[in-house]
Protein backbone atom coordinates (compact mmCIF):
# COMPACT_ATOMS: atom_id res chain seq x y z
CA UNK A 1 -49.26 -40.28 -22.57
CA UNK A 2 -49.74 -36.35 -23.71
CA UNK A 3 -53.45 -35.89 -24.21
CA UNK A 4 -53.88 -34.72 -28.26
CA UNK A 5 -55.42 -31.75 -26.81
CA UNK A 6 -52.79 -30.51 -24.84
CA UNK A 7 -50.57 -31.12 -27.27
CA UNK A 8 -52.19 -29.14 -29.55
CA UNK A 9 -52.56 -26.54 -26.69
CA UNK A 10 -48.61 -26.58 -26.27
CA UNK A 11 -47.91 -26.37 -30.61
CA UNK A 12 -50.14 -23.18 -30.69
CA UNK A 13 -47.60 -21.72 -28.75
CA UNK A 14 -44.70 -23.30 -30.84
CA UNK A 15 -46.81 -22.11 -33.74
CA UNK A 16 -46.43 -18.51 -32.55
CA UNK A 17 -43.12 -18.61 -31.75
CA UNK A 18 -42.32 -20.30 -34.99
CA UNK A 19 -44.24 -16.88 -37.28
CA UNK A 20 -42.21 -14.35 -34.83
CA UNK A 21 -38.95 -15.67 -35.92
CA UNK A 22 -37.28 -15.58 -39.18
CA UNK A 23 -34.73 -17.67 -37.87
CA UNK A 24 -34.74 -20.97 -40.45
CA UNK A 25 -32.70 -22.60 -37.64
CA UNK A 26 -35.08 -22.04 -34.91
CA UNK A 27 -38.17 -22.57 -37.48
CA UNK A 28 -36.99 -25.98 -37.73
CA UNK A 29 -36.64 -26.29 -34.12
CA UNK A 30 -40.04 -25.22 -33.20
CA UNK A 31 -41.40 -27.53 -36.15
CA UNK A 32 -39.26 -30.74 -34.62
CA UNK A 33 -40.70 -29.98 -31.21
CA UNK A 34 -44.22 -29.59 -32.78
CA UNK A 35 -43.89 -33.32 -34.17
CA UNK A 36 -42.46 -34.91 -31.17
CA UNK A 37 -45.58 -33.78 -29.38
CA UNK A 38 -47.76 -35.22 -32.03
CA UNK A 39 -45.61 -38.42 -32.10
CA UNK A 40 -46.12 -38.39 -27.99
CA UNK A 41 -49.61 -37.40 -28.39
CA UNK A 42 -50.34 -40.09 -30.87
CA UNK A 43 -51.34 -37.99 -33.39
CA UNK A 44 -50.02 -37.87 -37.10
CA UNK A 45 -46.97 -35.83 -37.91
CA UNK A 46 -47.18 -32.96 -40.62
């Protein structure tokens, strides 16, 4: 199992990624990866 805080180390990076884009296609992309790490991290999806 993905440790919540390497998950959350891993989004930030997703999170970045996601604001450098205007992409809405790769937004929701980055967003969907975001919450499968969450989901694999047991963590609550937002």
């Amino acid at each position: 199992m993905l440790s919540p805080e390497d998950a959350e180390k891993i989004i930030r990076f997703l999170s970045a990624a996601y604001f450098c884009t205007e992409s809405e296609e790769a937004r929701r992309e980055f967003n969907r990866l975001a919450n499968e790490l969450r989901k694999a991290s047991g963590q609550p999806e937002e």
